[in-house]
C-alpha atoms as a PDB file:
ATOM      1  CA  UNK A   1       5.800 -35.227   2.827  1.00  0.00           C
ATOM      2  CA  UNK A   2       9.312 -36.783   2.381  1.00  0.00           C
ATOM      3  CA  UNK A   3       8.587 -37.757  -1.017  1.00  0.00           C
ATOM      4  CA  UNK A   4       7.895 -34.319  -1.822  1.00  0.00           C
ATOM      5  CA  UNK A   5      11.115 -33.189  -0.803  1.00  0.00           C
ATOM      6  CA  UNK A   6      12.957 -36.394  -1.955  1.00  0.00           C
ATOM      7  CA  UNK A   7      11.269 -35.335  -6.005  1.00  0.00           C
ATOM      8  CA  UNK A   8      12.589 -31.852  -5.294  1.00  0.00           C
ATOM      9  CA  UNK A   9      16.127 -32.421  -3.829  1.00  0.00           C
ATOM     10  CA  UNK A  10      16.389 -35.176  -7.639  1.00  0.00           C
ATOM     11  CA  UNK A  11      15.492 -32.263  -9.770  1.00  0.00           C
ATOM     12  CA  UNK A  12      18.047 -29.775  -8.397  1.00  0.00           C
ATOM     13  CA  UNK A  13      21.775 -30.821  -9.359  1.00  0.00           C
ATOM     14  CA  UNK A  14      25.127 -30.310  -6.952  1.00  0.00           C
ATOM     15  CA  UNK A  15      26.514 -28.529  -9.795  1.00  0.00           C
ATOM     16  CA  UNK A  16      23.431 -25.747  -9.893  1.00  0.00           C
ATOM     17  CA  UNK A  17      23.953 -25.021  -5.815  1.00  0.00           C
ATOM     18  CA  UNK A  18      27.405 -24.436  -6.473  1.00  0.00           C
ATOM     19  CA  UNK A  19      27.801 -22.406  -9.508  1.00  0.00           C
ATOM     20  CA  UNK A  20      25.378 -19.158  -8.087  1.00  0.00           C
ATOM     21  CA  UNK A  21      27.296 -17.004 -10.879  1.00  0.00           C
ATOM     22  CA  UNK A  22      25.923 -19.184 -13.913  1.00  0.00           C
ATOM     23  CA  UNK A  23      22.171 -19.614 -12.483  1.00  0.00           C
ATOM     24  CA  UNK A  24      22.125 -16.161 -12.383  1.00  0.00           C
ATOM     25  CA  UNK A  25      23.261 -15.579 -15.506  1.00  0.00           C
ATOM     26  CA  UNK A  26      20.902 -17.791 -17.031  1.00  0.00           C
ATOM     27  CA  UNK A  27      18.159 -16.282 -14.978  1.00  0.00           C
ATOM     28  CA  UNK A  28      19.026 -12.638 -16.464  1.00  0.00           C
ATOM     29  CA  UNK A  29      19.149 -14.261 -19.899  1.00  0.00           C
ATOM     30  CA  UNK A  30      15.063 -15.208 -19.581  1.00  0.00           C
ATOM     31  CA  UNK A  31      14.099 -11.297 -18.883  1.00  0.00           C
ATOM     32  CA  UNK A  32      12.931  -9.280 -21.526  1.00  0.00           C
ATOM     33  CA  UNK A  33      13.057  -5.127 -21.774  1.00  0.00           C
ATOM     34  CA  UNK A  34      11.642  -2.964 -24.053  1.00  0.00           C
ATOM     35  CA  UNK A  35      10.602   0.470 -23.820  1.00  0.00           C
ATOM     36  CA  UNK A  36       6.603   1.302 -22.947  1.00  0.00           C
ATOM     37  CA  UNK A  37       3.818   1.604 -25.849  1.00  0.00           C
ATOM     38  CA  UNK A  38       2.226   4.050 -24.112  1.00  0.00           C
ATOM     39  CA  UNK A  39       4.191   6.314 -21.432  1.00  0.00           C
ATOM     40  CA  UNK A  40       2.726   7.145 -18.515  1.00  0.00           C
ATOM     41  CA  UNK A  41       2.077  10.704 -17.259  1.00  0.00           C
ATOM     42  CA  UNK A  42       2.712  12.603 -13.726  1.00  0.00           C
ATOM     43  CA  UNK A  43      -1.091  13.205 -13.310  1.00  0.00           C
ATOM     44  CA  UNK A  44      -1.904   9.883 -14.035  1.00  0.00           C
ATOM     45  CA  UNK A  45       0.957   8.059 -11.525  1.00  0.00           C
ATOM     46  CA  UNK A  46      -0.312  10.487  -8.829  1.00  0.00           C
ATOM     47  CA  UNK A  47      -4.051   9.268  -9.442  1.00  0.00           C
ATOM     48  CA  UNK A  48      -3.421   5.843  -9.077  1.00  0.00           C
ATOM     49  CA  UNK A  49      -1.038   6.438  -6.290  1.00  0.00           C
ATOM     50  CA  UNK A  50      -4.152   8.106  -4.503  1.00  0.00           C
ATOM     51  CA  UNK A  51      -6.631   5.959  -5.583  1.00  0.00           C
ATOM     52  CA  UNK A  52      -4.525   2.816  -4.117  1.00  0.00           C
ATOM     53  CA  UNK A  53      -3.638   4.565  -0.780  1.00  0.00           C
ATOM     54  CA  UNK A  54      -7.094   5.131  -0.632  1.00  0.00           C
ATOM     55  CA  UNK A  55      -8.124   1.613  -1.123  1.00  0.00           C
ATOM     56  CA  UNK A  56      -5.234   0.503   1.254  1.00  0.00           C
ATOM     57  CA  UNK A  57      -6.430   2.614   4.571  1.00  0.00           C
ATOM     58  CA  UNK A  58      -9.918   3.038   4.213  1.00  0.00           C
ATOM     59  CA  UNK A  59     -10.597  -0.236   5.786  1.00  0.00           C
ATOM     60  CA  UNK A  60      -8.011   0.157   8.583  1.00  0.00           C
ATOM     61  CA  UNK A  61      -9.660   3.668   9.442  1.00  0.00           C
ATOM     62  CA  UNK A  62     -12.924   2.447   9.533  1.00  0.00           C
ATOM     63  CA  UNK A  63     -12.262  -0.038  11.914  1.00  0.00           C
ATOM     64  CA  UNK A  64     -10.085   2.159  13.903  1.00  0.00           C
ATOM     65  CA  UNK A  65     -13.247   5.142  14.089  1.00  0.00           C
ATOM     66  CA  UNK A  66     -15.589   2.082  15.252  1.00  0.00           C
ATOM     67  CA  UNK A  67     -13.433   0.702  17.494  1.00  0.00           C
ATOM     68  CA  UNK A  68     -15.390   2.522  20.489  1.00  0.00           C
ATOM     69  CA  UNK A  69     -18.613   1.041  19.530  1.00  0.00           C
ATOM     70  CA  UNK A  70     -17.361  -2.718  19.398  1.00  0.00           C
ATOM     71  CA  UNK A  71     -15.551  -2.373  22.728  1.00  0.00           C
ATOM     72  CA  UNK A  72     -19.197  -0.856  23.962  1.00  0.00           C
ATOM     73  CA  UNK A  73     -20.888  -4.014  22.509  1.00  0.00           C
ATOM     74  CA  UNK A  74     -18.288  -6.682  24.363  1.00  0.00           C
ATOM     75  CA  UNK A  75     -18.770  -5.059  27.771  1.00  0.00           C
ATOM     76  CA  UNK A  76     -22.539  -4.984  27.504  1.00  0.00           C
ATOM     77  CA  UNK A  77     -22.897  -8.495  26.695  1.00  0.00           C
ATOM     78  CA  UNK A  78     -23.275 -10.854  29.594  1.00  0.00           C
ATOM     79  CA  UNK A  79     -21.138 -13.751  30.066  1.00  0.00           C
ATOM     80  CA  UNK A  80     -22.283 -17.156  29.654  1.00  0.00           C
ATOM     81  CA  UNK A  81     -21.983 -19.412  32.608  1.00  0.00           C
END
């Protein structure tokens, strides 16, 4: 475990935890923009809103609907002695 850390404290200089401003700058200099091929449309960012949201909380409300049936199941089942 301390060698790990010992190889990753030797690859990081003094003089990169002190300059913030220049990391950053070379940081910024690796991202690339360009505009989108194809642009996206209102209808189409609404449906994959919805069909995320969907995918996000159907679980969560199925589990919360059942809910009374698994606390039914734990009560009826005898404890072991």
């Amino acid at each position: 475990m301390t060698s790990g850390i010992l190889k990753v404290m030797s690859s990081v200089s003094m003089a990169t935890l002190t300059r913030p401003k220049l990391v950053l700058s070379q940081a910024r200099s690796r991202i690339y923009s360009k505009p989108p091929k194809n642009r996206i449309g209102a209808g189409q960012s609404f449906f994959v809103m919805t069909v995320f949201t969907f995918a996000m909380l159907t679980p969560a409300a199925w589990i919360l609907h059942h809910l009374p049936e698994y606390r039914g199941q734990r009560s009826r089942q005898t404890p072991k002695t």
